[in-house]
PDB file of N, CA and C in Angstrom:
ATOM      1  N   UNK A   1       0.831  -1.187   0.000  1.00  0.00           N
ATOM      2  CA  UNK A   1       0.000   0.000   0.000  1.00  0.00           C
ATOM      3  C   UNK A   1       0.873   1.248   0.000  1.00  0.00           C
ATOM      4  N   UNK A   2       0.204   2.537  -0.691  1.00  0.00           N
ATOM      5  CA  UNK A   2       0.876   3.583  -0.619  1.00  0.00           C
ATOM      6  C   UNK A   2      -0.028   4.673  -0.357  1.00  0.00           C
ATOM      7  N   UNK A   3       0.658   5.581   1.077  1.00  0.00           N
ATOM      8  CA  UNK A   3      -0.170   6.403   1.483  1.00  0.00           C
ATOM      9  C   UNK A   3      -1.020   7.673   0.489  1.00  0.00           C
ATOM     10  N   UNK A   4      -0.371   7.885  -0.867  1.00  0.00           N
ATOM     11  CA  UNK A   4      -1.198   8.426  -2.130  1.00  0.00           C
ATOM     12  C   UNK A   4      -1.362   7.990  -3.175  1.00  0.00           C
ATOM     13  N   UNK A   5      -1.860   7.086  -2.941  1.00  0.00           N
ATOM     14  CA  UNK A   5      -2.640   6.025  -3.814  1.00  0.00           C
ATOM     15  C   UNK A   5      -4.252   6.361  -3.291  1.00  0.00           C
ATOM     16  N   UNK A   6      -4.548   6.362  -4.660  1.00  0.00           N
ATOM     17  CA  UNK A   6      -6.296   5.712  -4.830  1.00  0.00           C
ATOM     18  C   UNK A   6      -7.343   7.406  -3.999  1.00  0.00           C
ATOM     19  N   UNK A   7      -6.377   8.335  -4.439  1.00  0.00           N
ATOM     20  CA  UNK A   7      -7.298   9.226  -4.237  1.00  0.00           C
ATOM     21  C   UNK A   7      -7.840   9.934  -5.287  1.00  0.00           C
ATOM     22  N   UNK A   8      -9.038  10.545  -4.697  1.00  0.00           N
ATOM     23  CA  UNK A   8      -9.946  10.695  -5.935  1.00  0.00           C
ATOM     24  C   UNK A   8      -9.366  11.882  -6.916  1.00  0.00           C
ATOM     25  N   UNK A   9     -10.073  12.769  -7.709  1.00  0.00           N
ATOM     26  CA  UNK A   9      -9.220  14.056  -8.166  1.00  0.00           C
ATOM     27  C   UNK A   9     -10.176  14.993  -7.965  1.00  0.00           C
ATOM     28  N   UNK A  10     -11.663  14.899  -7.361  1.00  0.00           N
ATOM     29  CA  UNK A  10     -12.275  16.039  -7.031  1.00  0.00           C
ATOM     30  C   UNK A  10     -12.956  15.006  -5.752  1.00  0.00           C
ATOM     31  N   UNK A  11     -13.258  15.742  -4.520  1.00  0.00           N
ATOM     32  CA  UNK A  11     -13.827  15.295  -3.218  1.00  0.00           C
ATOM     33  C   UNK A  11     -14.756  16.749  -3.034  1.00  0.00           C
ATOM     34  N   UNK A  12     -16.103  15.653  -2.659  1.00  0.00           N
ATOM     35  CA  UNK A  12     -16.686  17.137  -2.352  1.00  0.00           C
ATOM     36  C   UNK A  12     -16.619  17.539  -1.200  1.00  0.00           C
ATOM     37  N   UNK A  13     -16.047  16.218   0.110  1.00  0.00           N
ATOM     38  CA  UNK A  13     -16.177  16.450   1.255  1.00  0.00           C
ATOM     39  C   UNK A  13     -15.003  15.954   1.379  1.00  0.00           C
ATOM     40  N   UNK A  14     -13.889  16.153   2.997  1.00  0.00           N
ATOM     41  CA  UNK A  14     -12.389  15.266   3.402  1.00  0.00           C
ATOM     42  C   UNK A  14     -13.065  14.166   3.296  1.00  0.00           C
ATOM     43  N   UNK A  15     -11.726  13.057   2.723  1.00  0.00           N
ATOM     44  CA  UNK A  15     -11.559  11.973   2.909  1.00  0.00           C
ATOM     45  C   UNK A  15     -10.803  11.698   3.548  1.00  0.00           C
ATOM     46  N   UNK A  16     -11.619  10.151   4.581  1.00  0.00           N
ATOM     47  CA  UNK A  16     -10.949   9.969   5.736  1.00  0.00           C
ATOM     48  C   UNK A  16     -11.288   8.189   5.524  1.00  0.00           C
ATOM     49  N   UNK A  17      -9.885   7.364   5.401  1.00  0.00           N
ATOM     50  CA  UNK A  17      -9.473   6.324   5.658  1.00  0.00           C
ATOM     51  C   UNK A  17      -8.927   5.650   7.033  1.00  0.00           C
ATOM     52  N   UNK A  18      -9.429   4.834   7.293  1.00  0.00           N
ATOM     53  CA  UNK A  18      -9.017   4.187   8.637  1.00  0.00           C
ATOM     54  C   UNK A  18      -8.086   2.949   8.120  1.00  0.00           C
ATOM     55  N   UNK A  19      -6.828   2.964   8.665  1.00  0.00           N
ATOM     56  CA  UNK A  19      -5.300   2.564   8.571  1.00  0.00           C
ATOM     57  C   UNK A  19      -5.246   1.518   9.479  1.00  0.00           C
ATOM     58  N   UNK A  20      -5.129   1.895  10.953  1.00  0.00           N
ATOM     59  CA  UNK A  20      -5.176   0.892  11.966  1.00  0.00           C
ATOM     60  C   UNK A  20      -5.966   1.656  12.683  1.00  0.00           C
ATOM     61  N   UNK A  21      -6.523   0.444  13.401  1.00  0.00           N
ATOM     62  CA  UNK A  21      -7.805   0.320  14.664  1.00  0.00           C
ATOM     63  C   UNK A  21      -7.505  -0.613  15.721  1.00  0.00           C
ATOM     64  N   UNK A  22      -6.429  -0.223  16.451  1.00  0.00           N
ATOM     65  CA  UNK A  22      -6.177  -1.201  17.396  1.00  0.00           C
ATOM     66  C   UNK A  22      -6.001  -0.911  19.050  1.00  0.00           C
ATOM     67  N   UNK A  23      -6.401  -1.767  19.369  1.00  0.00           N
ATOM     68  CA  UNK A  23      -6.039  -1.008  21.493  1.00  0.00           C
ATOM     69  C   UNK A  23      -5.765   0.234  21.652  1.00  0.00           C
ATOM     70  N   UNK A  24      -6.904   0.843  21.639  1.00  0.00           N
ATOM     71  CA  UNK A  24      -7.274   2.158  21.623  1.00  0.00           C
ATOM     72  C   UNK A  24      -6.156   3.054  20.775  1.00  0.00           C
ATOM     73  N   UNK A  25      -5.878   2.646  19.636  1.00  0.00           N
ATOM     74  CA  UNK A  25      -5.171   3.721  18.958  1.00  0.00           C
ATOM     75  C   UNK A  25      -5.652   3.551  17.416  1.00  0.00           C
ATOM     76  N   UNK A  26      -6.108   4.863  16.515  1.00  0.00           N
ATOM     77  CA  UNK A  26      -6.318   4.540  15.590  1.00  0.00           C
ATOM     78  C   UNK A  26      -5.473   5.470  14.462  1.00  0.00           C
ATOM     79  N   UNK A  27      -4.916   5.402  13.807  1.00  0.00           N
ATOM     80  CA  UNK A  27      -4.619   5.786  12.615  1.00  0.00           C
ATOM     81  C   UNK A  27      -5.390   6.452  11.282  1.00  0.00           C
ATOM     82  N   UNK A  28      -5.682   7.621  10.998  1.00  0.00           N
ATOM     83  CA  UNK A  28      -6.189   7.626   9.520  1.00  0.00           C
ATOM     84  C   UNK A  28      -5.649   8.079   8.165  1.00  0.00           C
ATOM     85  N   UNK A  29      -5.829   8.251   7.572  1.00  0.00           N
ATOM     86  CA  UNK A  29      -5.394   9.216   5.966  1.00  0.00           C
ATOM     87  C   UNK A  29      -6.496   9.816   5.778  1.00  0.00           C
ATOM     88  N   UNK A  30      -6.517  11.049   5.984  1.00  0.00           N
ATOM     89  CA  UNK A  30      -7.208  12.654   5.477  1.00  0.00           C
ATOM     90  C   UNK A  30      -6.552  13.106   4.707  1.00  0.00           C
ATOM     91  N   UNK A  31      -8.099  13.111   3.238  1.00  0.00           N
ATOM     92  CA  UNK A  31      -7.796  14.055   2.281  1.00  0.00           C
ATOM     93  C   UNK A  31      -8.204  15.048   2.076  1.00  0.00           C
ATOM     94  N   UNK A  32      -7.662  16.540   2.346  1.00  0.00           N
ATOM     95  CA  UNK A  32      -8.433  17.804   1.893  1.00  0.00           C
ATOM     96  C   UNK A  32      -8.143  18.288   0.638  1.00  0.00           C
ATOM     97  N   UNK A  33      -8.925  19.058  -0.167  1.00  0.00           N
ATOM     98  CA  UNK A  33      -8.887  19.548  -1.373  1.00  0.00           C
ATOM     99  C   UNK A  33      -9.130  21.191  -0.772  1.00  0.00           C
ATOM    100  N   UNK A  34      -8.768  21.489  -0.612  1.00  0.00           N
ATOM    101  CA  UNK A  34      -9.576  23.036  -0.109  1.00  0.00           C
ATOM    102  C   UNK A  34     -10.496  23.239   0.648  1.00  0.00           C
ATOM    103  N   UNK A  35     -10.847  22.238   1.599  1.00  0.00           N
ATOM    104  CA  UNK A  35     -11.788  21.785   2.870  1.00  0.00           C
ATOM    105  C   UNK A  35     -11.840  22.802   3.835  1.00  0.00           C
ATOM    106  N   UNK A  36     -12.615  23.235   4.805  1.00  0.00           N
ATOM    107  CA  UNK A  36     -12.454  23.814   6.042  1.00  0.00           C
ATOM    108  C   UNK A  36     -13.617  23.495   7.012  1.00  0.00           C
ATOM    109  N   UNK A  37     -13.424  23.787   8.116  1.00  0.00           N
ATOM    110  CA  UNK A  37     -14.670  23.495   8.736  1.00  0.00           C
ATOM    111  C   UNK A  37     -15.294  24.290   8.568  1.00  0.00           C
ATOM    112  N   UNK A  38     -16.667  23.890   9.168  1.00  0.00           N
ATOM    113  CA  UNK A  38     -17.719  25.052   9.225  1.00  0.00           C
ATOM    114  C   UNK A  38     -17.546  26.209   9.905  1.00  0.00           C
ATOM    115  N   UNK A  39     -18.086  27.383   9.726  1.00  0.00           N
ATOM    116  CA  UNK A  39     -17.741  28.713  10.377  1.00  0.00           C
ATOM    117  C   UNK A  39     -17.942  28.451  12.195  1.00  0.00           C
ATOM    118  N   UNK A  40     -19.053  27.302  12.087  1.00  0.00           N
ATOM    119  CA  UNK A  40     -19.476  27.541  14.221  1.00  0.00           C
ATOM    120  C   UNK A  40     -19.223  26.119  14.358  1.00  0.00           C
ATOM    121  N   UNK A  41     -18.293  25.655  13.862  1.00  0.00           N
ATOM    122  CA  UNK A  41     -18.197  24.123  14.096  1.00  0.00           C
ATOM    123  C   UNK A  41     -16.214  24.235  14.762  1.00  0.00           C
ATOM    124  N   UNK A  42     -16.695  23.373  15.725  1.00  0.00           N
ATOM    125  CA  UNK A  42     -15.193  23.585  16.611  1.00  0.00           C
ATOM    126  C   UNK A  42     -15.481  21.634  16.634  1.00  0.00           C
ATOM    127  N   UNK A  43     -14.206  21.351  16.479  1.00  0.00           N
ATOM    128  CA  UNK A  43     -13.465  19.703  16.839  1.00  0.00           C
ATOM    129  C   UNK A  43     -13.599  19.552  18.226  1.00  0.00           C
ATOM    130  N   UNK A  44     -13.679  18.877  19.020  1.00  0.00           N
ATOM    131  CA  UNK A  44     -13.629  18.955  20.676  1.00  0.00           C
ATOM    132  C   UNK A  44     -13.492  16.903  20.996  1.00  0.00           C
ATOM    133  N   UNK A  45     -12.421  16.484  19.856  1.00  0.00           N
ATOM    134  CA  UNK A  45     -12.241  14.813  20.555  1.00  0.00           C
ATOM    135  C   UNK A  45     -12.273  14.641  21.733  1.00  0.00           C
ATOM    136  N   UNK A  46     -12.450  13.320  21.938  1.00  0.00           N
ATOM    137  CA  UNK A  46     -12.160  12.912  23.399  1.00  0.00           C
ATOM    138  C   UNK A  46     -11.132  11.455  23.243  1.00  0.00           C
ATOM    139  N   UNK A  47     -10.481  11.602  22.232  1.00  0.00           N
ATOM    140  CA  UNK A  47      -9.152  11.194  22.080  1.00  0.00           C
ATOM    141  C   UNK A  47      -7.839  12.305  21.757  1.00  0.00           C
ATOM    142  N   UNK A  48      -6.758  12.188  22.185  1.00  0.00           N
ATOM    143  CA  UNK A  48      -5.801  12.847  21.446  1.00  0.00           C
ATOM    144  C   UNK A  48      -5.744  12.596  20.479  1.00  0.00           C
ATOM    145  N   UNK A  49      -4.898  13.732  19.258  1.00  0.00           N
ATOM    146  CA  UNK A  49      -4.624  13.433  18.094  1.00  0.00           C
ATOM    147  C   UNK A  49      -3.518  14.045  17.916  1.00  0.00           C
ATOM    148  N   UNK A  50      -2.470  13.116  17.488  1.00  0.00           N
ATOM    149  CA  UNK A  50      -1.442  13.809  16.400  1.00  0.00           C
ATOM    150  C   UNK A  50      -1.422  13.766  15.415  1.00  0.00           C
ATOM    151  N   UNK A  51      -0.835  15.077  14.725  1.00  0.00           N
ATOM    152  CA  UNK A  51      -1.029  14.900  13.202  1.00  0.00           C
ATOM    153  C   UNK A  51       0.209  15.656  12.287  1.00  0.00           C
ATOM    154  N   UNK A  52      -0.189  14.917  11.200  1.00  0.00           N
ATOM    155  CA  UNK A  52       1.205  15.514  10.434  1.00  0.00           C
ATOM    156  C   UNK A  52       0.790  15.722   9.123  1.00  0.00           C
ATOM    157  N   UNK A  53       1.186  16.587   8.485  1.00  0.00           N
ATOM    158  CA  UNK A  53       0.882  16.683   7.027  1.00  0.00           C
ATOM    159  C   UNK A  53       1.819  16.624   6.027  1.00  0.00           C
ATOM    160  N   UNK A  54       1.657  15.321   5.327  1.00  0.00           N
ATOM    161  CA  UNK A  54       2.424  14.225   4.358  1.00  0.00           C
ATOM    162  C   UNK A  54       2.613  15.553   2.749  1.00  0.00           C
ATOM    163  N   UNK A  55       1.438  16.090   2.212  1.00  0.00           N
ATOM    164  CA  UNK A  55       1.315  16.908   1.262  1.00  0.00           C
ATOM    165  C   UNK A  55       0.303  18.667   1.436  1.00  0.00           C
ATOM    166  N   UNK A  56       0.785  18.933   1.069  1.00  0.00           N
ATOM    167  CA  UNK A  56       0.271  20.492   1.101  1.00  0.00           C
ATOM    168  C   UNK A  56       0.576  21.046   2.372  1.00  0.00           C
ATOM    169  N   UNK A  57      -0.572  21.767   2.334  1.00  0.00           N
ATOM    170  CA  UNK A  57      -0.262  22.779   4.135  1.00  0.00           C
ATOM    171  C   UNK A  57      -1.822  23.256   4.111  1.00  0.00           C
ATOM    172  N   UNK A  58      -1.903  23.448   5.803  1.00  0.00           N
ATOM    173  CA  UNK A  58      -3.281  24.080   6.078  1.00  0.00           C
ATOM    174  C   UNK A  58      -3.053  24.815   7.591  1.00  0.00           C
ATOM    175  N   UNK A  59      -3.808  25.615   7.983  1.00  0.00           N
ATOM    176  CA  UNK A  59      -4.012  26.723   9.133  1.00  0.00           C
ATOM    177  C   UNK A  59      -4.853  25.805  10.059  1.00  0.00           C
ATOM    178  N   UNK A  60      -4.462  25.393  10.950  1.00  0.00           N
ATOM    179  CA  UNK A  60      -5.915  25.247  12.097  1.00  0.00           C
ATOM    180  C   UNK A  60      -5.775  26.075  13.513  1.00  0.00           C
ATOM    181  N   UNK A  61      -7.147  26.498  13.667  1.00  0.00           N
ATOM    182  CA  UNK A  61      -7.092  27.289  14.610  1.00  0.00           C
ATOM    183  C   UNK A  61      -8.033  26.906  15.772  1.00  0.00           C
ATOM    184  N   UNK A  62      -7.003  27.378  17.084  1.00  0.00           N
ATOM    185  CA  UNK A  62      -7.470  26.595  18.726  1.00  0.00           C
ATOM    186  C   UNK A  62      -8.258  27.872  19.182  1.00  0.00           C
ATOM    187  N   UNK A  63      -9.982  27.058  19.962  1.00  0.00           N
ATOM    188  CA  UNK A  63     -10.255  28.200  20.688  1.00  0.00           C
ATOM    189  C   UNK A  63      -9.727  28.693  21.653  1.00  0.00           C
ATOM    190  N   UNK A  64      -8.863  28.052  22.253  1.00  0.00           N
ATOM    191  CA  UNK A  64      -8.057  29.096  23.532  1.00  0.00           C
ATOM    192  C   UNK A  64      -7.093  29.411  22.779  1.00  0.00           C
ATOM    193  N   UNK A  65      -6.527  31.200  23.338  1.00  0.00           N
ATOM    194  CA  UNK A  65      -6.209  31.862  22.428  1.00  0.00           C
ATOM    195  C   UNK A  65      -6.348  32.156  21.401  1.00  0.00           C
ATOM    196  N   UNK A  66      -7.648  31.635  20.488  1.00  0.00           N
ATOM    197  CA  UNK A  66      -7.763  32.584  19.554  1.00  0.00           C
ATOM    198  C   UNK A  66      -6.404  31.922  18.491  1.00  0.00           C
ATOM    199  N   UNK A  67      -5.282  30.966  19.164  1.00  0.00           N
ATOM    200  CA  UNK A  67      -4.593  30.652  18.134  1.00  0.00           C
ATOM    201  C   UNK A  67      -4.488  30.081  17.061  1.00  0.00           C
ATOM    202  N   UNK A  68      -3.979  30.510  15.890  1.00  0.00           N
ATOM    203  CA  UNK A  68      -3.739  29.579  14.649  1.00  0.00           C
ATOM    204  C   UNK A  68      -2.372  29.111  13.919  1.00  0.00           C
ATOM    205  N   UNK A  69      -2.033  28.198  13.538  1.00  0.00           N
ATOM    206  CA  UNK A  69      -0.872  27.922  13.112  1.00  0.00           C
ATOM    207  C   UNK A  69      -0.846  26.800  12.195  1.00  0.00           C
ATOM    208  N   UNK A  70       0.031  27.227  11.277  1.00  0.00           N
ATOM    209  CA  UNK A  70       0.117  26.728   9.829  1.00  0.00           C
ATOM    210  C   UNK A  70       1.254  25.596  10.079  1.00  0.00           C
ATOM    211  N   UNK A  71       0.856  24.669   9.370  1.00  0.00           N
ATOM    212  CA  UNK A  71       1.123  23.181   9.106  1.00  0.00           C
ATOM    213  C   UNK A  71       1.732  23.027   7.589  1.00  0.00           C
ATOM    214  N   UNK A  72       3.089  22.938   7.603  1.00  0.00           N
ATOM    215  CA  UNK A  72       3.629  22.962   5.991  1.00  0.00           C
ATOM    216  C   UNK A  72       4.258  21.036   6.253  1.00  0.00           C
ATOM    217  N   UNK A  73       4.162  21.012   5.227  1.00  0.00           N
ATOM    218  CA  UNK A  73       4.972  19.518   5.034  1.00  0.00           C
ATOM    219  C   UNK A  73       6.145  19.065   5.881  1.00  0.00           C
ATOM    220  N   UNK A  74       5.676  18.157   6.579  1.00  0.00           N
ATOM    221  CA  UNK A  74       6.553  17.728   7.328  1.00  0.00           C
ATOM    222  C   UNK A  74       5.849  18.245   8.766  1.00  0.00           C
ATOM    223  N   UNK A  75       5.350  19.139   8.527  1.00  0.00           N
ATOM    224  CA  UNK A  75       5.233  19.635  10.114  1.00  0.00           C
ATOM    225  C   UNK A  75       4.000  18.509  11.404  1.00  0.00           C
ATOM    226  N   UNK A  76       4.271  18.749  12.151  1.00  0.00           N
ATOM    227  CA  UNK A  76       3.436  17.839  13.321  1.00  0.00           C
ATOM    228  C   UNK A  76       3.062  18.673  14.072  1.00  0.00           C
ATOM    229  N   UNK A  77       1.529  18.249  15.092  1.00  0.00           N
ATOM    230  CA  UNK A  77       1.024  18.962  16.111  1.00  0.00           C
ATOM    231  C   UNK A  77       0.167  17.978  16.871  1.00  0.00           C
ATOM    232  N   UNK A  78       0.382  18.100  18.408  1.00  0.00           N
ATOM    233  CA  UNK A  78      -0.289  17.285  19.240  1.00  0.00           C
ATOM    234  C   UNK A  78      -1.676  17.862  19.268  1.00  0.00           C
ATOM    235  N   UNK A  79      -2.564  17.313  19.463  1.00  0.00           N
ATOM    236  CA  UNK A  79      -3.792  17.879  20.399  1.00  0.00           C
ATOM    237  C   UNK A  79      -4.477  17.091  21.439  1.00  0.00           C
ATOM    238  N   UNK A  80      -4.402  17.758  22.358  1.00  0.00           N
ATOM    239  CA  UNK A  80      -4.655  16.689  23.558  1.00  0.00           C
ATOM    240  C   UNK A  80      -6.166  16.512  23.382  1.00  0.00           C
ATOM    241  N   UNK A  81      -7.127  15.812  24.126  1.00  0.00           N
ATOM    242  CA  UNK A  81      -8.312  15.926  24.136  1.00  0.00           C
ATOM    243  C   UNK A  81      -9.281  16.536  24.938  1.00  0.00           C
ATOM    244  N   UNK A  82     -10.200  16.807  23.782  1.00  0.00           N
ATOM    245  CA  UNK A  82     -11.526  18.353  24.385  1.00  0.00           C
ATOM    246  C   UNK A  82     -10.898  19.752  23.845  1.00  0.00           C
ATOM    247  N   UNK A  83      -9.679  19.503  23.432  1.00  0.00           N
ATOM    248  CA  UNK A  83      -8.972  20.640  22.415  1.00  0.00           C
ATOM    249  C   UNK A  83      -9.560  21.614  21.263  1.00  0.00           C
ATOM    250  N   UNK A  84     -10.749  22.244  21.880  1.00  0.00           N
ATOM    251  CA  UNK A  84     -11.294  22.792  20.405  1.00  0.00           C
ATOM    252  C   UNK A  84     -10.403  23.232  19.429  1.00  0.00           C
ATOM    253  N   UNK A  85     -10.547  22.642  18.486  1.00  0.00           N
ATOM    254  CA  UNK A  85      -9.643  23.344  16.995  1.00  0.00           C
ATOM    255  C   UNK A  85     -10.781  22.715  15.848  1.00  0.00           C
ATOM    256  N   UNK A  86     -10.241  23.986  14.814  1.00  0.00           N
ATOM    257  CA  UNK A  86     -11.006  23.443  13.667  1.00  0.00           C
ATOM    258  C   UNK A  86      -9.988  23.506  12.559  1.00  0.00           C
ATOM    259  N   UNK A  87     -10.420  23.279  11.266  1.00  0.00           N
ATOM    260  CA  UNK A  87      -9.523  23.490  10.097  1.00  0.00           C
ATOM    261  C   UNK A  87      -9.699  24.797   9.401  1.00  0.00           C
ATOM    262  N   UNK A  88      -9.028  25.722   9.523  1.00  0.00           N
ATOM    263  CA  UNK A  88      -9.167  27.133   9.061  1.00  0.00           C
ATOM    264  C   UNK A  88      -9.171  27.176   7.449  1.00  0.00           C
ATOM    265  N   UNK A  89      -7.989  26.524   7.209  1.00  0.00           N
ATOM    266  CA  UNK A  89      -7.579  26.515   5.548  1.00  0.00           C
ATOM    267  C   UNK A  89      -6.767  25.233   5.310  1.00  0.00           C
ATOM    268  N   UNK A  90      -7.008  24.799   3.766  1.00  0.00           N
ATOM    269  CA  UNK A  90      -6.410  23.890   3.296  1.00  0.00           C
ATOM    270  C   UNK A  90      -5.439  24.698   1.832  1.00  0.00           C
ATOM    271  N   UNK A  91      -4.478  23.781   1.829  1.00  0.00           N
ATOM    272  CA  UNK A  91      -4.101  24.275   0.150  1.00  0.00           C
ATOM    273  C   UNK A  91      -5.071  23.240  -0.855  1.00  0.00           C
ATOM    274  N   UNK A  92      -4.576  23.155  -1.754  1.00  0.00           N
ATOM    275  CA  UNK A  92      -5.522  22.359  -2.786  1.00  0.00           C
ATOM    276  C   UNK A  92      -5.742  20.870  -2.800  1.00  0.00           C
ATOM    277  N   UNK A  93      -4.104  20.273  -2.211  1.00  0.00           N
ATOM    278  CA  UNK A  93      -4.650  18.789  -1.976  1.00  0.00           C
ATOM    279  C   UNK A  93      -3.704  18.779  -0.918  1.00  0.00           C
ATOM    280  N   UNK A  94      -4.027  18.599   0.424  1.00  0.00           N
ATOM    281  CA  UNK A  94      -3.667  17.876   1.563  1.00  0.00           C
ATOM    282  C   UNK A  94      -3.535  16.512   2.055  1.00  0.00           C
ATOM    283  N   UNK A  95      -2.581  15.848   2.477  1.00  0.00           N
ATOM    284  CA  UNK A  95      -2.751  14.733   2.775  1.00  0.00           C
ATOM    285  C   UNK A  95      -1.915  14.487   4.212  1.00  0.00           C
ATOM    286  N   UNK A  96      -2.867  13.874   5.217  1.00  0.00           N
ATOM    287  CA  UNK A  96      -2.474  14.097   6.506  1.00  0.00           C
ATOM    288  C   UNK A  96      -2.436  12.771   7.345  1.00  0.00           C
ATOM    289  N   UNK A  97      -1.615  12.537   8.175  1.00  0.00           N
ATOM    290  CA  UNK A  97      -1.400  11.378   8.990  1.00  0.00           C
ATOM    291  C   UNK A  97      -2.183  11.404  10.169  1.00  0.00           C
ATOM    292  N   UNK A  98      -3.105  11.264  10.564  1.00  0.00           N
ATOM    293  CA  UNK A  98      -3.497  10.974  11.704  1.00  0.00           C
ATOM    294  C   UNK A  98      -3.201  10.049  12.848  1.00  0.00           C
ATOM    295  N   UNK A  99      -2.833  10.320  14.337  1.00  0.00           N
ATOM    296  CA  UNK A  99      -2.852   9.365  15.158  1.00  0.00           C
ATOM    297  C   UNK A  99      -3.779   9.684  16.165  1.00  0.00           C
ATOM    298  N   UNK A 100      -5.077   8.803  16.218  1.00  0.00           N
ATOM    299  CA  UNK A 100      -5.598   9.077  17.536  1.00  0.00           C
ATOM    300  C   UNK A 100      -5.631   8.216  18.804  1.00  0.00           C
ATOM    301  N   UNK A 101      -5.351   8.314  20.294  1.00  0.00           N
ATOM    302  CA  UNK A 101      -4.902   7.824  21.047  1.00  0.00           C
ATOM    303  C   UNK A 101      -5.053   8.107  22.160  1.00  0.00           C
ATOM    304  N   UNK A 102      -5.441   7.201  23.330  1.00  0.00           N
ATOM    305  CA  UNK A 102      -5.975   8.026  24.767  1.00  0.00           C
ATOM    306  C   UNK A 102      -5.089   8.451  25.125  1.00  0.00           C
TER     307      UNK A 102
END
């Protein structure tokens, strides 16, 4: 298998593949095309997530502080859980590693 393989060339919504599912840790592949969340929609897991972005770059922004910070290739970010963040911006095709994990 190869982590960009078999993606589509227009998504109307992220695509999200599940990788591993095991003792409480799961893995995915997220694809954004220019995705964002909704304007009143905040993330709030109740797993951690790390994440990394394999292709492109995108902005996500935390409700405490009001902070946002951009994610270029290669880059990683923890989020612990109950972490409101959403996805501010995508570039055109994103492709992101997910780890989620208690």
């Amino acid at each position: 298998m190869n982590i960009f393989d078999n993606i589509p060339k227009q998504l109307p919504e992220e695509l999200t593949n599940i990788l591993v599912n095991s003792n409480g840790v799961r893995i995915e592949r997220i694809v954004s095309q220019g995705h964002k969340s909704a304007p009143n929609f905040w993330y709030a897991q109740t797993e951690n997530e790390w994440v990394i972005v394999l292709k492109g770059s995108a902005k996500l922004r935390f409700e405490l502080g009001d902070k946002i910070i951009r994610l270029n290739e290669g880059d990683f970010v923890n989020i612990k859980a109950y972490a409101k963040h959403k996805v501010e911006w995508t570039s055109e095709e994103v492709i992101w590693l997910a780890v989620f994990y208690s």
